[in-house]
PDB file of N, CA and C in Angstrom:
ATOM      1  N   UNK A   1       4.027  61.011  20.938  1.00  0.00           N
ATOM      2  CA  UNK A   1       3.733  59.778  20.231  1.00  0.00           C
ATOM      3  C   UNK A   1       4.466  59.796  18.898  1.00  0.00           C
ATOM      4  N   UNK A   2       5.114  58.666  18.838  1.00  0.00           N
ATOM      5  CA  UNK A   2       6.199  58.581  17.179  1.00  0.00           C
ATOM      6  C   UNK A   2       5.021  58.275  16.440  1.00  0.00           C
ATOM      7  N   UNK A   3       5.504  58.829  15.174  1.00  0.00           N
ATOM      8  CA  UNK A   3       4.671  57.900  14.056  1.00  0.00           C
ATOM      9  C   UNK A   3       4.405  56.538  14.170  1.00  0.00           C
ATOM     10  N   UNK A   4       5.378  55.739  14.636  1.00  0.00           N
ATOM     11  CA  UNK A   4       4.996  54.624  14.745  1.00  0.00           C
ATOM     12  C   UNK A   4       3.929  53.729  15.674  1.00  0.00           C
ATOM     13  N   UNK A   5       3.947  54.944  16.210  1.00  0.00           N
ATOM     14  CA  UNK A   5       3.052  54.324  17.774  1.00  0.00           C
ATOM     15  C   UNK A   5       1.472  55.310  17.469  1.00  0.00           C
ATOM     16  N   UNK A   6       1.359  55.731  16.338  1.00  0.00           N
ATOM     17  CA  UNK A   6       0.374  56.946  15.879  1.00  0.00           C
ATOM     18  C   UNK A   6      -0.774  55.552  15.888  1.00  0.00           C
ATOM     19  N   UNK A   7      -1.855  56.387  16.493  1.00  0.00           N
ATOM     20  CA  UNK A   7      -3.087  55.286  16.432  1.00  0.00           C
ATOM     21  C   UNK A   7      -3.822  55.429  15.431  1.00  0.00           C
ATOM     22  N   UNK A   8      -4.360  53.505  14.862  1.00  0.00           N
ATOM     23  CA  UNK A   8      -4.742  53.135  13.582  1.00  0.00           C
ATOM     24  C   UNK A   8      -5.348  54.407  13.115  1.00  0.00           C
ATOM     25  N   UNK A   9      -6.361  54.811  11.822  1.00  0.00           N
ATOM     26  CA  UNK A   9      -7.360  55.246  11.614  1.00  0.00           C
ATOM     27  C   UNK A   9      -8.821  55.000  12.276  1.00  0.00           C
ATOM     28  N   UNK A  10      -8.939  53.492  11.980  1.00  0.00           N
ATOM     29  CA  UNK A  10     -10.144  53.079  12.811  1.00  0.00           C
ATOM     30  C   UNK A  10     -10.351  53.061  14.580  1.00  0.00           C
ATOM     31  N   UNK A  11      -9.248  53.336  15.050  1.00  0.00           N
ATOM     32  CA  UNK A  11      -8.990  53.579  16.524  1.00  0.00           C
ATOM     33  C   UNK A  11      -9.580  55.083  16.601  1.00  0.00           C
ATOM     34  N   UNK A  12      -8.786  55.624  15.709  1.00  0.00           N
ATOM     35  CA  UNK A  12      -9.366  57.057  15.794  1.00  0.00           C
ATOM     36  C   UNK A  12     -10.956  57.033  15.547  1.00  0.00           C
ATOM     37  N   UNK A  13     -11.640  56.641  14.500  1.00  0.00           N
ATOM     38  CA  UNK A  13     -12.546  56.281  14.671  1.00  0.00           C
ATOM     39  C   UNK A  13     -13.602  56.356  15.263  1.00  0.00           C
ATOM     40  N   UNK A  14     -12.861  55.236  16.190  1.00  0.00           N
ATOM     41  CA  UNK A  14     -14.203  54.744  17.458  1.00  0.00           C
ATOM     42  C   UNK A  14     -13.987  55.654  18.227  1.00  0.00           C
ATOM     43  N   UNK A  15     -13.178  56.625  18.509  1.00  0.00           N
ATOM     44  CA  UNK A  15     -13.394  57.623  19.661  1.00  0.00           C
ATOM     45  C   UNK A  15     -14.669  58.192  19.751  1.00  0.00           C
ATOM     46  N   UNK A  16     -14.827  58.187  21.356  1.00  0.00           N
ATOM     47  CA  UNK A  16     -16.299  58.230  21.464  1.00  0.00           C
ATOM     48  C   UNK A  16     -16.541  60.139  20.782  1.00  0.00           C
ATOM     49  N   UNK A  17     -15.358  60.950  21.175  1.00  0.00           N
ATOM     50  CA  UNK A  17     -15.605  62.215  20.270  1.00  0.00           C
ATOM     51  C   UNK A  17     -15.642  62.480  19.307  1.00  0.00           C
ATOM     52  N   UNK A  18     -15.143  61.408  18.551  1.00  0.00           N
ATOM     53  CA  UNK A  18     -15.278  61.371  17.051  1.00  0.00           C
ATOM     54  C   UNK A  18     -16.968  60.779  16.928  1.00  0.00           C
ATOM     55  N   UNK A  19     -17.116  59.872  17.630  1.00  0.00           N
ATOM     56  CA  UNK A  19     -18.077  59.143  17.033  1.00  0.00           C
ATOM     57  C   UNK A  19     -19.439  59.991  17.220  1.00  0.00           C
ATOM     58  N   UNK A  20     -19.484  60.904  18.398  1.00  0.00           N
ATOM     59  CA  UNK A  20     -20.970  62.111  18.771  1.00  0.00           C
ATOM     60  C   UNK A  20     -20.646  62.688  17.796  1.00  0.00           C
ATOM     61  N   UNK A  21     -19.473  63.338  17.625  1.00  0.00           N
ATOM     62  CA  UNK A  21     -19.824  65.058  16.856  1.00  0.00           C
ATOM     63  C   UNK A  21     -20.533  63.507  15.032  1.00  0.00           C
ATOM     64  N   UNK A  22     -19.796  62.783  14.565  1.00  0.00           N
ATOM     65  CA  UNK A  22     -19.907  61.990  13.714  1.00  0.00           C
ATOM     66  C   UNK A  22     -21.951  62.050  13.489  1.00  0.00           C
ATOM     67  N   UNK A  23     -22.218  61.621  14.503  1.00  0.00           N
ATOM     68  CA  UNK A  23     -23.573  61.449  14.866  1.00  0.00           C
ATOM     69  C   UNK A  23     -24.582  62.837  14.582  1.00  0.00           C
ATOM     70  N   UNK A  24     -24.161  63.833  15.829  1.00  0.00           N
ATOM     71  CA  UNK A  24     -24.966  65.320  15.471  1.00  0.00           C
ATOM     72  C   UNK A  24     -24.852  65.410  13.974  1.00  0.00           C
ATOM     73  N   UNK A  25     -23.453  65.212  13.437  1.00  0.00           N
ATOM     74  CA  UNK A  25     -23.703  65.786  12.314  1.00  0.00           C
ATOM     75  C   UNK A  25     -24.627  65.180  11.066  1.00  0.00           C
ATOM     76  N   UNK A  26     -24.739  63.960  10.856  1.00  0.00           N
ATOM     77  CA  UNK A  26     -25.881  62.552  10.379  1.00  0.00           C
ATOM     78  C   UNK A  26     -27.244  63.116  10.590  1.00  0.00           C
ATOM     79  N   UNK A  27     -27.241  63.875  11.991  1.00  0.00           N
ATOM     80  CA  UNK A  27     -28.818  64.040  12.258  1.00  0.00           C
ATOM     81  C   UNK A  27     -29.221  65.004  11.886  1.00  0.00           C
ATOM     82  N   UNK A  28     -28.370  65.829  11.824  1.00  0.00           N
ATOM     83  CA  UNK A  28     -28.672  67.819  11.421  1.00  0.00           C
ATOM     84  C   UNK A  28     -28.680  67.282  10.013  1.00  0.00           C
ATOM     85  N   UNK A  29     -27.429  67.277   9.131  1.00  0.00           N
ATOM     86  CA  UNK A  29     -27.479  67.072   7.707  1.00  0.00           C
ATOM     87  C   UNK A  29     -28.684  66.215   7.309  1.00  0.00           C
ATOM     88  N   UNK A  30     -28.496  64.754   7.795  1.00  0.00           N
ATOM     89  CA  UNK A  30     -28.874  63.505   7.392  1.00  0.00           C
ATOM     90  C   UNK A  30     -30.788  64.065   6.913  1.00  0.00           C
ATOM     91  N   UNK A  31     -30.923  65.011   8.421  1.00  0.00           N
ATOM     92  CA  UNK A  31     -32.397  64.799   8.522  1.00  0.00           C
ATOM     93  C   UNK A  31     -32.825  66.377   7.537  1.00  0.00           C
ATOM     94  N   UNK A  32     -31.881  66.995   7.659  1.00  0.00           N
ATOM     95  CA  UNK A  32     -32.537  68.252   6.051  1.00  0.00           C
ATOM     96  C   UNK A  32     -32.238  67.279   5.228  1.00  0.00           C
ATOM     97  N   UNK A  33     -31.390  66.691   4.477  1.00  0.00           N
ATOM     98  CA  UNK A  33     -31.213  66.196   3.181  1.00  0.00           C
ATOM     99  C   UNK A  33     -32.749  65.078   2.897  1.00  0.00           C
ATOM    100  N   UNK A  34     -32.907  64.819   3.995  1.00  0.00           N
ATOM    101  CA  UNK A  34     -33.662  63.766   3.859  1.00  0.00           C
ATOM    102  C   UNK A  34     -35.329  64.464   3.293  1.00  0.00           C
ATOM    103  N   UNK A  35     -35.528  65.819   4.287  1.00  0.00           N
ATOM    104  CA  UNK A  35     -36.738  66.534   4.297  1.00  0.00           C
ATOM    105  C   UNK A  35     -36.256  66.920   2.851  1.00  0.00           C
ATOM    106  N   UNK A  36     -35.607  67.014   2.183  1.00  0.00           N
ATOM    107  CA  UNK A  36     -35.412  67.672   0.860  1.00  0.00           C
ATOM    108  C   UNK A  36     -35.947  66.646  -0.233  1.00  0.00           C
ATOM    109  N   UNK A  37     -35.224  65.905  -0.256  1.00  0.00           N
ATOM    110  CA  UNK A  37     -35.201  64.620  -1.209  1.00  0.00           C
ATOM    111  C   UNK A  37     -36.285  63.604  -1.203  1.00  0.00           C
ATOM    112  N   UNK A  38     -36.792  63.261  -0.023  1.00  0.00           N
ATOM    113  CA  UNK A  38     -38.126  62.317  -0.109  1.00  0.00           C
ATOM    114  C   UNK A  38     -39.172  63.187   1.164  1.00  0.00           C
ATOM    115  N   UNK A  39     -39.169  64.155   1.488  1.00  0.00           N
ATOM    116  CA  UNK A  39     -39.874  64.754   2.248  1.00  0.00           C
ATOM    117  C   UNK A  39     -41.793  65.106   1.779  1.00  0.00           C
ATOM    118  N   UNK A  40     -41.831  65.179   0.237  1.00  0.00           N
ATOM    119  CA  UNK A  40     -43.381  64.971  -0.267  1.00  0.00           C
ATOM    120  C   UNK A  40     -43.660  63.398   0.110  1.00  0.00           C
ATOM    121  N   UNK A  41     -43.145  62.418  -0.132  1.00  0.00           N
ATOM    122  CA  UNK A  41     -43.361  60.984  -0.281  1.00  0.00           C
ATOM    123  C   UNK A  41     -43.301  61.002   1.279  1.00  0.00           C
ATOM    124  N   UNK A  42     -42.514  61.317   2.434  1.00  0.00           N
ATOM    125  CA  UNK A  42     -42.878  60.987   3.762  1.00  0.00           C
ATOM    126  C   UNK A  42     -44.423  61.766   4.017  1.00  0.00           C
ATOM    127  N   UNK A  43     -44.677  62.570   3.418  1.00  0.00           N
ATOM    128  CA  UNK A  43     -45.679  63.290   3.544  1.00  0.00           C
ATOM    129  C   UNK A  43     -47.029  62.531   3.402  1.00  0.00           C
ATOM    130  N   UNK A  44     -46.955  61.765   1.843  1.00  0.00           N
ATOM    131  CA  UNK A  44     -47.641  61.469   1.608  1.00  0.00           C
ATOM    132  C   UNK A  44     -47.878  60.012   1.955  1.00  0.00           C
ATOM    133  N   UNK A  45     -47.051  59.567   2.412  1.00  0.00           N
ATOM    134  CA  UNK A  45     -46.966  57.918   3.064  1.00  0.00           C
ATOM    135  C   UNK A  45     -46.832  57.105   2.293  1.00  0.00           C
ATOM    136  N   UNK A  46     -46.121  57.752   1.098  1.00  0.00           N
ATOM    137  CA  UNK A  46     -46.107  56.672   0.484  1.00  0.00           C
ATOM    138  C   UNK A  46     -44.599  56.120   0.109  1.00  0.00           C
ATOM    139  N   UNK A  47     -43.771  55.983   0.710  1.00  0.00           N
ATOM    140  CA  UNK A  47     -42.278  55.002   0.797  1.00  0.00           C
ATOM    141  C   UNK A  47     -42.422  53.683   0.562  1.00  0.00           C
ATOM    142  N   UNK A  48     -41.226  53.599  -0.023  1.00  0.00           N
ATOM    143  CA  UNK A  48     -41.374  52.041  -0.544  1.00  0.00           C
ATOM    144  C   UNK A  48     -39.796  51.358   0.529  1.00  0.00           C
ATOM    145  N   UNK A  49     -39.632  50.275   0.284  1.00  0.00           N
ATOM    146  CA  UNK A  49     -38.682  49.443   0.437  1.00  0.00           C
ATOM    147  C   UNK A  49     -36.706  50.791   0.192  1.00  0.00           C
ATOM    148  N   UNK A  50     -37.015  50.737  -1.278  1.00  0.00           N
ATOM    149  CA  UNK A  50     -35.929  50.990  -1.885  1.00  0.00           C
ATOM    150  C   UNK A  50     -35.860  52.704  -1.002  1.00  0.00           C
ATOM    151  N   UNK A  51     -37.104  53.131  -0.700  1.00  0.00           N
ATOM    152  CA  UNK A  51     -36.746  54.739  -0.355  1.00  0.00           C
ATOM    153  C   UNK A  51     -36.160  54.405   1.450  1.00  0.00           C
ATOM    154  N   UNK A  52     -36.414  53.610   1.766  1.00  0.00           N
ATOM    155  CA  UNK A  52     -36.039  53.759   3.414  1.00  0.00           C
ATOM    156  C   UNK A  52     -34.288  53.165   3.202  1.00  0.00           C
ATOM    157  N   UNK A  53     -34.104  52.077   2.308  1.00  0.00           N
ATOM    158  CA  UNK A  53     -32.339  52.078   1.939  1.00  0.00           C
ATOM    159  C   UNK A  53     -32.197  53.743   1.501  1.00  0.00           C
ATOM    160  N   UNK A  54     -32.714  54.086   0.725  1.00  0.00           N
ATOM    161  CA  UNK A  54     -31.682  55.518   0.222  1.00  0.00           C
ATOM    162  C   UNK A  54     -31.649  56.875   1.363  1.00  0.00           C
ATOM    163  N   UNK A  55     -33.064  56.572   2.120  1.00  0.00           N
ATOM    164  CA  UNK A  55     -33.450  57.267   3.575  1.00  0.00           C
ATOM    165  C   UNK A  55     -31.591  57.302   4.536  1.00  0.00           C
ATOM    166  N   UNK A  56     -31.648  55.864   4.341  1.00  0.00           N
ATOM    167  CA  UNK A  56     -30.327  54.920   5.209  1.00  0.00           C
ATOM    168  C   UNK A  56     -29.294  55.946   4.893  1.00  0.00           C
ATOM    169  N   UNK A  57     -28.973  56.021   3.738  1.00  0.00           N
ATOM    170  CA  UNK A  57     -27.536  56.028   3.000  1.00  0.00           C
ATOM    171  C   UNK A  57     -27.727  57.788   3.033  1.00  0.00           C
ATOM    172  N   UNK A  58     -29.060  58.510   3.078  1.00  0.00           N
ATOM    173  CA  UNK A  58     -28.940  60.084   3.459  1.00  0.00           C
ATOM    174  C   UNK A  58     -27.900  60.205   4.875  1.00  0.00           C
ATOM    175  N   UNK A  59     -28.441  59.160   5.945  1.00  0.00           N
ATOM    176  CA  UNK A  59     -27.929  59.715   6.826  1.00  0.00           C
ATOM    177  C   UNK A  59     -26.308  58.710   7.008  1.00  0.00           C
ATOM    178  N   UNK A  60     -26.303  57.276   6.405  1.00  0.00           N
ATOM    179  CA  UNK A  60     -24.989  57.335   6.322  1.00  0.00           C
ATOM    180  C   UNK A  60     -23.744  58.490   5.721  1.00  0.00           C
ATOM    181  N   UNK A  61     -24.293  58.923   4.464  1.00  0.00           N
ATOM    182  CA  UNK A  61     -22.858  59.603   4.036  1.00  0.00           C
ATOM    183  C   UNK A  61     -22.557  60.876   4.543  1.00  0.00           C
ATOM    184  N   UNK A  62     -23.170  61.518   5.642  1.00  0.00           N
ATOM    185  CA  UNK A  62     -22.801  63.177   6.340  1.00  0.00           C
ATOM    186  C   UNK A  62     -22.044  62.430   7.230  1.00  0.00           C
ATOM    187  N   UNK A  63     -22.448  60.786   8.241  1.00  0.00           N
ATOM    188  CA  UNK A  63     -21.897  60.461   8.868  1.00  0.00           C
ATOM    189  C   UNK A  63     -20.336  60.028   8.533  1.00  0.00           C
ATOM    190  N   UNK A  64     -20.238  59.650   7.775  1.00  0.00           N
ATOM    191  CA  UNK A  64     -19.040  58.729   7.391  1.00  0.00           C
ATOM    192  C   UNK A  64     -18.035  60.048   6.434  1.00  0.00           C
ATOM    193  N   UNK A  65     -18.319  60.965   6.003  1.00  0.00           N
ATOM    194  CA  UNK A  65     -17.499  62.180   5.603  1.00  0.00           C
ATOM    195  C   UNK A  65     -17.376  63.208   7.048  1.00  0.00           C
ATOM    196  N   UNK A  66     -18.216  63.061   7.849  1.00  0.00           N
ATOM    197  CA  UNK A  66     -17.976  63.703   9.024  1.00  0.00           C
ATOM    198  C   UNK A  66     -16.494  62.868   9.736  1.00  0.00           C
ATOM    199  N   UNK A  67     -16.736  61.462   9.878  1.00  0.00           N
ATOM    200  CA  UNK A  67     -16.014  60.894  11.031  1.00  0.00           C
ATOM    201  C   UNK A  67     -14.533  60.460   9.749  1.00  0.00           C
ATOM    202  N   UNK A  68     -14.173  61.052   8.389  1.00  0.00           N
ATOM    203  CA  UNK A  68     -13.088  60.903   7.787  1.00  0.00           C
ATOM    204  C   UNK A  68     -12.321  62.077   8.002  1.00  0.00           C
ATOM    205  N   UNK A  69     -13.491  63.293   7.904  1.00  0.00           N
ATOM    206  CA  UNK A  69     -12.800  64.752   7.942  1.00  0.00           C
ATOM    207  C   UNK A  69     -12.011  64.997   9.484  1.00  0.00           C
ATOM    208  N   UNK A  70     -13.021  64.150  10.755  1.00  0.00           N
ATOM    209  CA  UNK A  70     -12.346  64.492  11.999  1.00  0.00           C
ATOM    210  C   UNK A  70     -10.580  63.357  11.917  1.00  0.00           C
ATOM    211  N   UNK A  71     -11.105  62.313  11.344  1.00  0.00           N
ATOM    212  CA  UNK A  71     -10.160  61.104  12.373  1.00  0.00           C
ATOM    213  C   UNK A  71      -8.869  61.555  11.047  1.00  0.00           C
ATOM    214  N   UNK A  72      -9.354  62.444   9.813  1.00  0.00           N
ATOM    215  CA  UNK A  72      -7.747  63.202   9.129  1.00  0.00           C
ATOM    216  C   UNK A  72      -7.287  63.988  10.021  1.00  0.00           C
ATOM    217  N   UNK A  73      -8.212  64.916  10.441  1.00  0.00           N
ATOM    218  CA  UNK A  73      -7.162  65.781  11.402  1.00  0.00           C
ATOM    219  C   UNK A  73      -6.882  65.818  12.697  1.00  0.00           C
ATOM    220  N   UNK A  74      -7.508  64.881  13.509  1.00  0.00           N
ATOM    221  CA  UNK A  74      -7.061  64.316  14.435  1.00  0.00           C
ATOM    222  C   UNK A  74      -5.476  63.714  14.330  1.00  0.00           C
ATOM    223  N   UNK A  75      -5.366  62.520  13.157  1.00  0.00           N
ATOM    224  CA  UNK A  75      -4.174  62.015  12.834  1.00  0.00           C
ATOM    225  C   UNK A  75      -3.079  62.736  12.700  1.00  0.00           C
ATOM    226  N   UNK A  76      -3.318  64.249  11.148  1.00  0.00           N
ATOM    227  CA  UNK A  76      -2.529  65.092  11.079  1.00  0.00           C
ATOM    228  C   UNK A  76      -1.939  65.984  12.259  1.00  0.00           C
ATOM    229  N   UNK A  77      -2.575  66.277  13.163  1.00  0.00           N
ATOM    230  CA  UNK A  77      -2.617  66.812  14.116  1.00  0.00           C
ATOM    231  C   UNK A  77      -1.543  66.107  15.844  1.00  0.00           C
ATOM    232  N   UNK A  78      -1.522  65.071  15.463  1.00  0.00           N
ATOM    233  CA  UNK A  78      -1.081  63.961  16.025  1.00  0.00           C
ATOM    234  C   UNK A  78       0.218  64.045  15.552  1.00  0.00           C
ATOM    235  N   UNK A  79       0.683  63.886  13.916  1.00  0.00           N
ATOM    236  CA  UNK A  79       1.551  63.712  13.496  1.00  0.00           C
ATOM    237  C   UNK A  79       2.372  65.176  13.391  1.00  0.00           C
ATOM    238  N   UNK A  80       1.790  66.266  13.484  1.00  0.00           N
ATOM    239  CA  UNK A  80       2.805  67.061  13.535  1.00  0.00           C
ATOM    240  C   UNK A  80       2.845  67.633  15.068  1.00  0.00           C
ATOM    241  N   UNK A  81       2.537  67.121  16.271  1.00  0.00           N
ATOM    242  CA  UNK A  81       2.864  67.518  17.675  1.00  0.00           C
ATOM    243  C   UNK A  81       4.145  66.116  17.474  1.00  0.00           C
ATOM    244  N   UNK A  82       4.368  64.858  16.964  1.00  0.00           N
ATOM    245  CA  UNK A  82       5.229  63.959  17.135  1.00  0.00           C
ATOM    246  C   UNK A  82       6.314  64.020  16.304  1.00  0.00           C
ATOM    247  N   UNK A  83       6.191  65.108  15.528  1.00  0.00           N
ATOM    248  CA  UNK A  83       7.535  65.693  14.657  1.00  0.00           C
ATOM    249  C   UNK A  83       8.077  66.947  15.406  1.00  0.00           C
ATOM    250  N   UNK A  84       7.340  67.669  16.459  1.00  0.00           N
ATOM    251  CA  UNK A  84       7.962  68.586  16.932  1.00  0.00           C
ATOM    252  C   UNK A  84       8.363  68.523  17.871  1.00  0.00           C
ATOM    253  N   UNK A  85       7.968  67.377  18.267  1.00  0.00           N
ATOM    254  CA  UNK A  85       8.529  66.846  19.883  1.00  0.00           C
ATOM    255  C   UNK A  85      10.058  66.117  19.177  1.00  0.00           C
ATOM    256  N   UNK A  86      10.721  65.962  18.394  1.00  0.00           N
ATOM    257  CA  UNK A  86      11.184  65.022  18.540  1.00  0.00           C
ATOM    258  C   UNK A  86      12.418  65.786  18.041  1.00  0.00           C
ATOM    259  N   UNK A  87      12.101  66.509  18.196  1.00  0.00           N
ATOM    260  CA  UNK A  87      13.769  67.935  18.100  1.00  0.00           C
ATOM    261  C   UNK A  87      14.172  67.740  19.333  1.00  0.00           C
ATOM    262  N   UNK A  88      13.497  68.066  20.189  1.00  0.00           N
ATOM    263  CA  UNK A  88      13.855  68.341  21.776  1.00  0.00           C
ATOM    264  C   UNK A  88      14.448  67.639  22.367  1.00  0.00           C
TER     265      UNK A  88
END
């Protein structure tokens, strides 16, 4: 594959292997960070509005640094098998 024909970022993305390991990792991280940070207040039942958004955004950001770290080296990885092919 030339660089030029190298698929988007967001193609990479949606790969469904990007998108599981993306996931396990949201749930492992997402759900310690979460037991860390509001884990007395789930305890105690007492969550509000604003704690189930920041609940959200625990398990968005392992997800979304997970599925940047894969779909970089997926790409990189991509891009240097299409520089070495292209001696030959």
């Amino acid at each position: 594959m030339t660089a030029a024909k190298q698929a988007s970022w967001l193609e990479v993305a949606r790969r469904r292997d990007v998108v599981l390991r993306a996931l396990r990792v949201a749930a492992v991280v997402g759900t310690l960070l979460c037991a860390i940070n509001h884990g007395d207040r789930l305890l105690a039942g007492t969550l509000g509005f604003r704690d189930g958004l920041k609940i959200a955004l625990t398990y968005l950001v392992p997800y979304a640094v997970s599925t940047y770290a894969a779909v970089g080296a997926l790409r990189a990885e991509a891009q240097r098998g299409a520089s070495s092919s292209v001696g030959r």
